[in-house]
PDB file of N, CA and C in Angstrom:
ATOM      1  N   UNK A   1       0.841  -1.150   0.000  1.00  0.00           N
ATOM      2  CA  UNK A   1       0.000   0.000   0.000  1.00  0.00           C
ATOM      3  C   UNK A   1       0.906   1.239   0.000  1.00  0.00           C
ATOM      4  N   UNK A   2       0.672   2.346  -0.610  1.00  0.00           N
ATOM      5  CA  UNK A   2       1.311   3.351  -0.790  1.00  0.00           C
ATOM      6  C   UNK A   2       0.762   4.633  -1.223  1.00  0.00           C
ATOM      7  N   UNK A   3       0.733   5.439   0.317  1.00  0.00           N
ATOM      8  CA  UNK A   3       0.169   6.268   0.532  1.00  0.00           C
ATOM      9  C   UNK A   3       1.251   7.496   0.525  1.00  0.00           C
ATOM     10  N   UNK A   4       0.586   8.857  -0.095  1.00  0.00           N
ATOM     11  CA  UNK A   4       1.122   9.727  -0.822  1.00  0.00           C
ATOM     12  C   UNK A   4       1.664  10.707   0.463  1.00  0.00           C
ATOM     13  N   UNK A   5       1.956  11.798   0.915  1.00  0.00           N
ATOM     14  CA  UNK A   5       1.712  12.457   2.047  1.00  0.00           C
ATOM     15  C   UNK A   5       1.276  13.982   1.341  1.00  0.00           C
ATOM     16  N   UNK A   6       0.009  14.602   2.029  1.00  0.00           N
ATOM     17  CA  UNK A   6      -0.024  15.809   0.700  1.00  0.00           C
ATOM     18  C   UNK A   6       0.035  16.845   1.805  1.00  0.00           C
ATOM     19  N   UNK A   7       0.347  17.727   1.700  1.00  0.00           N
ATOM     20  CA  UNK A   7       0.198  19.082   2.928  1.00  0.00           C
ATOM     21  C   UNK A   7      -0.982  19.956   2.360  1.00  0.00           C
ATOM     22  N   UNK A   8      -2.157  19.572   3.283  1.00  0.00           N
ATOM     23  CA  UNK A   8      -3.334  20.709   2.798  1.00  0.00           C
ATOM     24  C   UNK A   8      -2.885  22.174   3.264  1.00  0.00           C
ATOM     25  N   UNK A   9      -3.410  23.357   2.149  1.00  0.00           N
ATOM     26  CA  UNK A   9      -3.562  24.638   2.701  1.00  0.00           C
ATOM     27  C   UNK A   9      -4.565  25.466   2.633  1.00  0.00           C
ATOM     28  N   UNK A  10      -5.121  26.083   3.668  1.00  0.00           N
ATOM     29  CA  UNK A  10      -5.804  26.794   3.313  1.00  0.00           C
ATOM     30  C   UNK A  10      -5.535  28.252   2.269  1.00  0.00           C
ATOM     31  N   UNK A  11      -7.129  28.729   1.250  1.00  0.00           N
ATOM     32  CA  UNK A  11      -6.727  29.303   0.831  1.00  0.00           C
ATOM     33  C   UNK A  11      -6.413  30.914   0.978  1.00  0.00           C
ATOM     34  N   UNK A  12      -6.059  31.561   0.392  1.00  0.00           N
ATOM     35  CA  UNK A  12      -4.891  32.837   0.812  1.00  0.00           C
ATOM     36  C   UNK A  12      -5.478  33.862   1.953  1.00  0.00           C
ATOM     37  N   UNK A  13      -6.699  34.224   1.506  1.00  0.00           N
ATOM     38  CA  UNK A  13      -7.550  35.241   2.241  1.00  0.00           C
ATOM     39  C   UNK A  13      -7.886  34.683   3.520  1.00  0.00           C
ATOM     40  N   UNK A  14      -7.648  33.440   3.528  1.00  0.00           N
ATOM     41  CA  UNK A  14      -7.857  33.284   4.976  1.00  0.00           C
ATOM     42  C   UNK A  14      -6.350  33.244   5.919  1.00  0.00           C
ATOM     43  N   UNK A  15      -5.842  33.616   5.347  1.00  0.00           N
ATOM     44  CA  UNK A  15      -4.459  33.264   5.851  1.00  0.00           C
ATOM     45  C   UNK A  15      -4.144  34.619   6.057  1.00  0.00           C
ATOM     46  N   UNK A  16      -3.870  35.388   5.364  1.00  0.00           N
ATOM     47  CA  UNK A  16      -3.644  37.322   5.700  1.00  0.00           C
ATOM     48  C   UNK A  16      -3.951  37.582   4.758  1.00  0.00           C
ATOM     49  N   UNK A  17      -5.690  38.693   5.348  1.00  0.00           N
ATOM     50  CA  UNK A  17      -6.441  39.588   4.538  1.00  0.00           C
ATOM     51  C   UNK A  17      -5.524  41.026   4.501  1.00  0.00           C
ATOM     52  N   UNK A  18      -4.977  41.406   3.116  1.00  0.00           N
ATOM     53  CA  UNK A  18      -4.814  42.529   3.027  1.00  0.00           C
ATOM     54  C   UNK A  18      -5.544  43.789   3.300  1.00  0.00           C
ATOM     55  N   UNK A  19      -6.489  43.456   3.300  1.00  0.00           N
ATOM     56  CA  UNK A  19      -7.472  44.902   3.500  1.00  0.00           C
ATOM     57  C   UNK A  19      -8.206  45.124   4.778  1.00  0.00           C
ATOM     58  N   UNK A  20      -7.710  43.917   5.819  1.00  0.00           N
ATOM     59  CA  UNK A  20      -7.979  43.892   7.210  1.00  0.00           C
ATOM     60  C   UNK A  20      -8.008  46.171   7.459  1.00  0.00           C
ATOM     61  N   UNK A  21      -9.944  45.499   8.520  1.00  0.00           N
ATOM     62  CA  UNK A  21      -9.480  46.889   8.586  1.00  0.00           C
ATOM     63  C   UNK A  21      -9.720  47.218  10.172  1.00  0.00           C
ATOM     64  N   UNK A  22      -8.628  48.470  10.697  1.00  0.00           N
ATOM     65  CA  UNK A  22      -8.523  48.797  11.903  1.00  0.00           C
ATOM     66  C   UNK A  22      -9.646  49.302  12.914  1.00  0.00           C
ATOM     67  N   UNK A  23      -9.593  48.887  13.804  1.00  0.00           N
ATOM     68  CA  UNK A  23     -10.937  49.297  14.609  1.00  0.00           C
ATOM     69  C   UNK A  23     -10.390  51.153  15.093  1.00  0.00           C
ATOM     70  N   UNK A  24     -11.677  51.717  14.465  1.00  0.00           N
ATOM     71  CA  UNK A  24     -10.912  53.014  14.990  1.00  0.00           C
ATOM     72  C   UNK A  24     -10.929  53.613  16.771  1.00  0.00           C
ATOM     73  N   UNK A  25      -9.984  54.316  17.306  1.00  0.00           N
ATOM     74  CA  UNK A  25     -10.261  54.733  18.632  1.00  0.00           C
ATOM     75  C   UNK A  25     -11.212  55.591  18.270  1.00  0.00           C
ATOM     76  N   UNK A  26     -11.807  55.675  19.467  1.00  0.00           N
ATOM     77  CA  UNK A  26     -12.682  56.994  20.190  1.00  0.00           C
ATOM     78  C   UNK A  26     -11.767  57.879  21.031  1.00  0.00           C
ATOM     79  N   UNK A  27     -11.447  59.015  20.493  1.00  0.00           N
ATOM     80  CA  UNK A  27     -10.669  59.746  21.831  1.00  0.00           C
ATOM     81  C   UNK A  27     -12.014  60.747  22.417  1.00  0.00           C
ATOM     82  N   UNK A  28     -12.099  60.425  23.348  1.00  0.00           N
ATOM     83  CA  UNK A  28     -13.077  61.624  23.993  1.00  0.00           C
ATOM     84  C   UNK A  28     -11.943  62.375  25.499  1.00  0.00           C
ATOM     85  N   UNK A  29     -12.679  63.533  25.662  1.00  0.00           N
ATOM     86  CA  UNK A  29     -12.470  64.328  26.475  1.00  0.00           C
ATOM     87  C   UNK A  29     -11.972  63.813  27.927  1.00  0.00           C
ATOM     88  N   UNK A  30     -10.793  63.914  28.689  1.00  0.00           N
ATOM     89  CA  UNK A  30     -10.932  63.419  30.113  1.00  0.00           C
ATOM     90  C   UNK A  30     -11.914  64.289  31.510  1.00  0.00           C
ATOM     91  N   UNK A  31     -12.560  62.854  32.008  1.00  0.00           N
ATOM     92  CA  UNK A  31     -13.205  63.605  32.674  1.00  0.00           C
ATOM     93  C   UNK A  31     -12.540  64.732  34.227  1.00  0.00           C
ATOM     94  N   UNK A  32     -13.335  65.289  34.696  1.00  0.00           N
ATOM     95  CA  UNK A  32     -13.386  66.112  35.762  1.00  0.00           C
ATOM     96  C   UNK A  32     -13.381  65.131  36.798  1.00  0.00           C
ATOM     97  N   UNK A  33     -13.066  65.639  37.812  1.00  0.00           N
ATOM     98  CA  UNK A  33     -13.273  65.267  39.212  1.00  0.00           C
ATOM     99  C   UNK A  33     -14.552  65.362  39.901  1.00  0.00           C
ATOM    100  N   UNK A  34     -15.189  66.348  39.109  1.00  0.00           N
ATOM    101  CA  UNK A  34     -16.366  66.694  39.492  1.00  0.00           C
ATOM    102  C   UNK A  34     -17.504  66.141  38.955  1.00  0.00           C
ATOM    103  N   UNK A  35     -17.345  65.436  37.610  1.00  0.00           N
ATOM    104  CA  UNK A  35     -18.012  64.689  36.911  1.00  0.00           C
ATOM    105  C   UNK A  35     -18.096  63.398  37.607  1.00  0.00           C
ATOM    106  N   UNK A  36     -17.565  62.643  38.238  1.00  0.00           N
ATOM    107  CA  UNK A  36     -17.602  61.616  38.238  1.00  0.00           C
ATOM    108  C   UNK A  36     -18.410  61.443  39.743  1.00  0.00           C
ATOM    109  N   UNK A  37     -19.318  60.204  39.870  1.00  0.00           N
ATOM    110  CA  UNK A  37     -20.405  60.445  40.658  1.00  0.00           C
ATOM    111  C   UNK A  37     -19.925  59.587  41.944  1.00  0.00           C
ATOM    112  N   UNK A  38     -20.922  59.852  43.102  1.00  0.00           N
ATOM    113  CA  UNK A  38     -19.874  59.632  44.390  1.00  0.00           C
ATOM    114  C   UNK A  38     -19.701  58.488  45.151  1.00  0.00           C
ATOM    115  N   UNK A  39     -20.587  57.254  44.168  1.00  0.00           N
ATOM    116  CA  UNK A  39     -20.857  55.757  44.532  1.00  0.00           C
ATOM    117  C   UNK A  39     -19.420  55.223  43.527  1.00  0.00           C
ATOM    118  N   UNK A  40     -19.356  55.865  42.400  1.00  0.00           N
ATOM    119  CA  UNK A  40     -17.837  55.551  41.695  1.00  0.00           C
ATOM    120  C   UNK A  40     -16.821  55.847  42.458  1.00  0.00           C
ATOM    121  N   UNK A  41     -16.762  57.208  43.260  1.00  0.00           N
ATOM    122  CA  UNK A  41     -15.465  57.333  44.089  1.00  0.00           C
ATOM    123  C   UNK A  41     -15.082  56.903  44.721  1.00  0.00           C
ATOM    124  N   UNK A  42     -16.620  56.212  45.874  1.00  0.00           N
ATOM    125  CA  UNK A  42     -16.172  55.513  46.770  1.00  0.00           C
ATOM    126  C   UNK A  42     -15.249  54.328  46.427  1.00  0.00           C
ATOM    127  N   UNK A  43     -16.149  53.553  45.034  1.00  0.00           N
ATOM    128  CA  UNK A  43     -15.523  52.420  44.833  1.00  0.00           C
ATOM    129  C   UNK A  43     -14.311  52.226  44.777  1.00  0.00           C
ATOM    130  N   UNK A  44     -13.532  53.127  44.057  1.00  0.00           N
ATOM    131  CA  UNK A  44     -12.254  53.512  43.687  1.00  0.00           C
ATOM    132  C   UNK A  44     -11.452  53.735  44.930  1.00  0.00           C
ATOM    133  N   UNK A  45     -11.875  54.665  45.746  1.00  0.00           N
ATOM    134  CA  UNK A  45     -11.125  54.436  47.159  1.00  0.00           C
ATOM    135  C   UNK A  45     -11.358  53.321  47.660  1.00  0.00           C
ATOM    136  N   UNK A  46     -12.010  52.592  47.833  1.00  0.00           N
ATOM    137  CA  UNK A  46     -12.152  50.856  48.265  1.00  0.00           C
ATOM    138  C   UNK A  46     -11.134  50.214  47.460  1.00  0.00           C
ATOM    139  N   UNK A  47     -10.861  50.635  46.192  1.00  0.00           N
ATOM    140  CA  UNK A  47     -10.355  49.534  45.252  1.00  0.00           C
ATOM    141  C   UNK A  47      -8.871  50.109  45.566  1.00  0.00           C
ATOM    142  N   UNK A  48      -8.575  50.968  46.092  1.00  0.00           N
ATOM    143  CA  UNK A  48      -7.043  51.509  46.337  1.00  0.00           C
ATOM    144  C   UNK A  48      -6.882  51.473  47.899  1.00  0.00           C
ATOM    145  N   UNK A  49      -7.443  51.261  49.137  1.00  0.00           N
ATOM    146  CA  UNK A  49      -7.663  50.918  49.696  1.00  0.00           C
ATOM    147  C   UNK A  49      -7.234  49.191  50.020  1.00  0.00           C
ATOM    148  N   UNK A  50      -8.280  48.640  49.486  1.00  0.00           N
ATOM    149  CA  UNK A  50      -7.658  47.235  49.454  1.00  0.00           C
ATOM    150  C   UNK A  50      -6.371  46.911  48.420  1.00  0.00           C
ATOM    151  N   UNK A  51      -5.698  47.738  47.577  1.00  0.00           N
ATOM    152  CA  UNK A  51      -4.565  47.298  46.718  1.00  0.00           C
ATOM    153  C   UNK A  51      -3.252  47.582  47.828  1.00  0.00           C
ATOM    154  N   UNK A  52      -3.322  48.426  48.793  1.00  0.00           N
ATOM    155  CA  UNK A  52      -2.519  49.145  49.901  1.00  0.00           C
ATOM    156  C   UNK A  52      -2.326  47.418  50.515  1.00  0.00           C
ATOM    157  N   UNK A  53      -3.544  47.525  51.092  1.00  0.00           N
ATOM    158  CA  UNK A  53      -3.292  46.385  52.254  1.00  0.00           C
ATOM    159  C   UNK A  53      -3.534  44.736  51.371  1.00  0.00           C
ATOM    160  N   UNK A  54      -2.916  44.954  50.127  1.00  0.00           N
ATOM    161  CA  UNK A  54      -2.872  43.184  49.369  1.00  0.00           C
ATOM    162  C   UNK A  54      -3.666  42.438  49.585  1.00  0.00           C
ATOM    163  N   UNK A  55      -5.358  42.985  49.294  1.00  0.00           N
ATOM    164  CA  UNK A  55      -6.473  42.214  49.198  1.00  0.00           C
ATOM    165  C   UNK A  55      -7.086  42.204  47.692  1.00  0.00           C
ATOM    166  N   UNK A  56      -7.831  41.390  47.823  1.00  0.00           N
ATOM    167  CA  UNK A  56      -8.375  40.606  46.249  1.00  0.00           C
ATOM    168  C   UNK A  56     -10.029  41.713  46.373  1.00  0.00           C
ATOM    169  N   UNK A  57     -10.251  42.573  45.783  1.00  0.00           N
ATOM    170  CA  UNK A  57     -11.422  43.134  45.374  1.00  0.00           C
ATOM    171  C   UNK A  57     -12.099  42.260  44.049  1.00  0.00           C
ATOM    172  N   UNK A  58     -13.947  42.692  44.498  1.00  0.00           N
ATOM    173  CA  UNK A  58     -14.638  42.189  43.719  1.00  0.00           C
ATOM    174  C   UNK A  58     -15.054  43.161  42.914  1.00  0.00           C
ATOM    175  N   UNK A  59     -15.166  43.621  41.692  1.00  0.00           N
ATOM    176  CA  UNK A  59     -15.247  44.548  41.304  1.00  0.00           C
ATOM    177  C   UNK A  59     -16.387  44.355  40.416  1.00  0.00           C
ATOM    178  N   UNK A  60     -17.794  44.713  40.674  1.00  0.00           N
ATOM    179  CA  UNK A  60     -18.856  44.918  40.225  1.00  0.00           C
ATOM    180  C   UNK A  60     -19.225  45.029  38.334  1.00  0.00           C
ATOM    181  N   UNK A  61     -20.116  43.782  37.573  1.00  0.00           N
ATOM    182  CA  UNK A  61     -20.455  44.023  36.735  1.00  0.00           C
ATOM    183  C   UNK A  61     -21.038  46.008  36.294  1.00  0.00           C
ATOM    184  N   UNK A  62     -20.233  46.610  35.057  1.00  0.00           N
ATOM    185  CA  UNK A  62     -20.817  47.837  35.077  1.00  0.00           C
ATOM    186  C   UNK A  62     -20.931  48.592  33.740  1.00  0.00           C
ATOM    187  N   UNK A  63     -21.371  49.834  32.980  1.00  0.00           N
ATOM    188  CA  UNK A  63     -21.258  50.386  31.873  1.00  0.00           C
ATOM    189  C   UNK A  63     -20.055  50.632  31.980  1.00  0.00           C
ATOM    190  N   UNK A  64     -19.543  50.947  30.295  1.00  0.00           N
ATOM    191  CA  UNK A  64     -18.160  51.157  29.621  1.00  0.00           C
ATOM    192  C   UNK A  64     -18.291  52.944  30.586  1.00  0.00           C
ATOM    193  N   UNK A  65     -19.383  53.704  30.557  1.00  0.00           N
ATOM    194  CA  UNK A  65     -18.986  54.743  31.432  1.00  0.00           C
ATOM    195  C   UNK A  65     -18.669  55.087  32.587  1.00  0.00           C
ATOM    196  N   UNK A  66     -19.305  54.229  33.285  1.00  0.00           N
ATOM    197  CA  UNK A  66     -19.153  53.524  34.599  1.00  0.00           C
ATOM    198  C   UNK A  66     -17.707  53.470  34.930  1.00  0.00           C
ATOM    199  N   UNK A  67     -17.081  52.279  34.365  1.00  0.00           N
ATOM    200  CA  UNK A  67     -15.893  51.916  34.256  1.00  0.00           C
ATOM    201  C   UNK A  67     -14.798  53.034  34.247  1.00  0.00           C
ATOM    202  N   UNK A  68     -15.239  53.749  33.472  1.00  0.00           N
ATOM    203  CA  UNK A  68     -14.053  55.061  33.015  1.00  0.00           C
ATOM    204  C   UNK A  68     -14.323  55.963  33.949  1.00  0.00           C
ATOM    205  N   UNK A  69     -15.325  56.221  34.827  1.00  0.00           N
ATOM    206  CA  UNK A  69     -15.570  56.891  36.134  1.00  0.00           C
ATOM    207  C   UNK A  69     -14.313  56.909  36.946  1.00  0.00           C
ATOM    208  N   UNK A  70     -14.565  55.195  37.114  1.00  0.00           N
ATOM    209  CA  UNK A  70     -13.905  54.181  38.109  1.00  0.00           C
ATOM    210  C   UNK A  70     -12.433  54.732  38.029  1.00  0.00           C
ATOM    211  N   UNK A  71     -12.087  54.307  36.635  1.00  0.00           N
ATOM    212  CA  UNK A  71     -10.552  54.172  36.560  1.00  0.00           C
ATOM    213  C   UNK A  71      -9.785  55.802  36.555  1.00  0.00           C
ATOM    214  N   UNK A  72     -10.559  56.600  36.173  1.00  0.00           N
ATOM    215  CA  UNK A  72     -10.374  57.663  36.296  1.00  0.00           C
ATOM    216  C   UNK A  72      -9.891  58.106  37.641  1.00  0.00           C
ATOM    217  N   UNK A  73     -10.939  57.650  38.467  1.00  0.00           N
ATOM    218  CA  UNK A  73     -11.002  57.901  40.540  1.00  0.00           C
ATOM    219  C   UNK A  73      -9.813  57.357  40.576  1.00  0.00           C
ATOM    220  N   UNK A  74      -9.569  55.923  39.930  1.00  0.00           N
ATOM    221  CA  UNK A  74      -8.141  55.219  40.173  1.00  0.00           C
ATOM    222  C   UNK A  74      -6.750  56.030  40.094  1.00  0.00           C
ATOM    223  N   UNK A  75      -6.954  56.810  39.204  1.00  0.00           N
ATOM    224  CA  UNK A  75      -5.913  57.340  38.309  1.00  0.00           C
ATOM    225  C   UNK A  75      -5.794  59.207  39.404  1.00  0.00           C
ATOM    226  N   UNK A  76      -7.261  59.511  39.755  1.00  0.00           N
ATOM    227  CA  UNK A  76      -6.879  60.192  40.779  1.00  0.00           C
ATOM    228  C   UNK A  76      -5.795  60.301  41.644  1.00  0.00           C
ATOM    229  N   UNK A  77      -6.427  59.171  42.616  1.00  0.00           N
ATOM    230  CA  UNK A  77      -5.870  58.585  43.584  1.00  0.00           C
ATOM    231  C   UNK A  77      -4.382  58.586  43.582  1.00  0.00           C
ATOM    232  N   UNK A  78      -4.232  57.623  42.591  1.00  0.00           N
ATOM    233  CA  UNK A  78      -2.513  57.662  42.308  1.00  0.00           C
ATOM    234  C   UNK A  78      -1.959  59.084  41.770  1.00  0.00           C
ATOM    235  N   UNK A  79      -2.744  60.152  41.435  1.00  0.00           N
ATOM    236  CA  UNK A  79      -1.854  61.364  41.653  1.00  0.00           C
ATOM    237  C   UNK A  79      -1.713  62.191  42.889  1.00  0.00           C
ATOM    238  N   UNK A  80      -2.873  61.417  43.721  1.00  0.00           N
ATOM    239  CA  UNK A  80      -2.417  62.226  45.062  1.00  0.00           C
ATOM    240  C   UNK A  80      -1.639  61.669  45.843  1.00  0.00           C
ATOM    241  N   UNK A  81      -1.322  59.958  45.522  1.00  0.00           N
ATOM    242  CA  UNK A  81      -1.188  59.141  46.827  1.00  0.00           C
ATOM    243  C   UNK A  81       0.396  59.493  47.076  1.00  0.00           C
TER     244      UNK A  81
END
């Protein structure tokens, strides 16, 4: 019996699309201190808070604005700390 060995390939476009196209950013505005609302701040001081003393935070399902509240308070924080 004599069996051939063949190397399948897929074809090209699936392999690298030239015309792949880039997801564009959003740059928007950074927020205020004052913008950001005061159940987000807290969180953020909780969440820097427990990073101090090497605890595991649970950090709440939330909106993409939400989030940028958050990390923002984060990003506070670490300019005052």
């Amino acid at each position: 019996m004599n069996i051939d060995a063949q190397i399948i390939t897929p074809p090209a476009p699936f392999v690298k699309s030239e015309t792949a196209k880039k997801h564009p950013r959003i740059v928007r505005e950074p927020l205020n201190s004052q913008d950001i609302t005061v159940p987000l701040k807290a969180l953020g001081r909780h969440i820097v808070k427990c990073q101090r003393k090497r605890q595991s935070v649970r950090v709440p399902a939330m909106r993409g604005s939400e989030l940028g509240q958050v990390l923002r308070t984060l990003e506070l924080k670490r300019a005052y700390a």
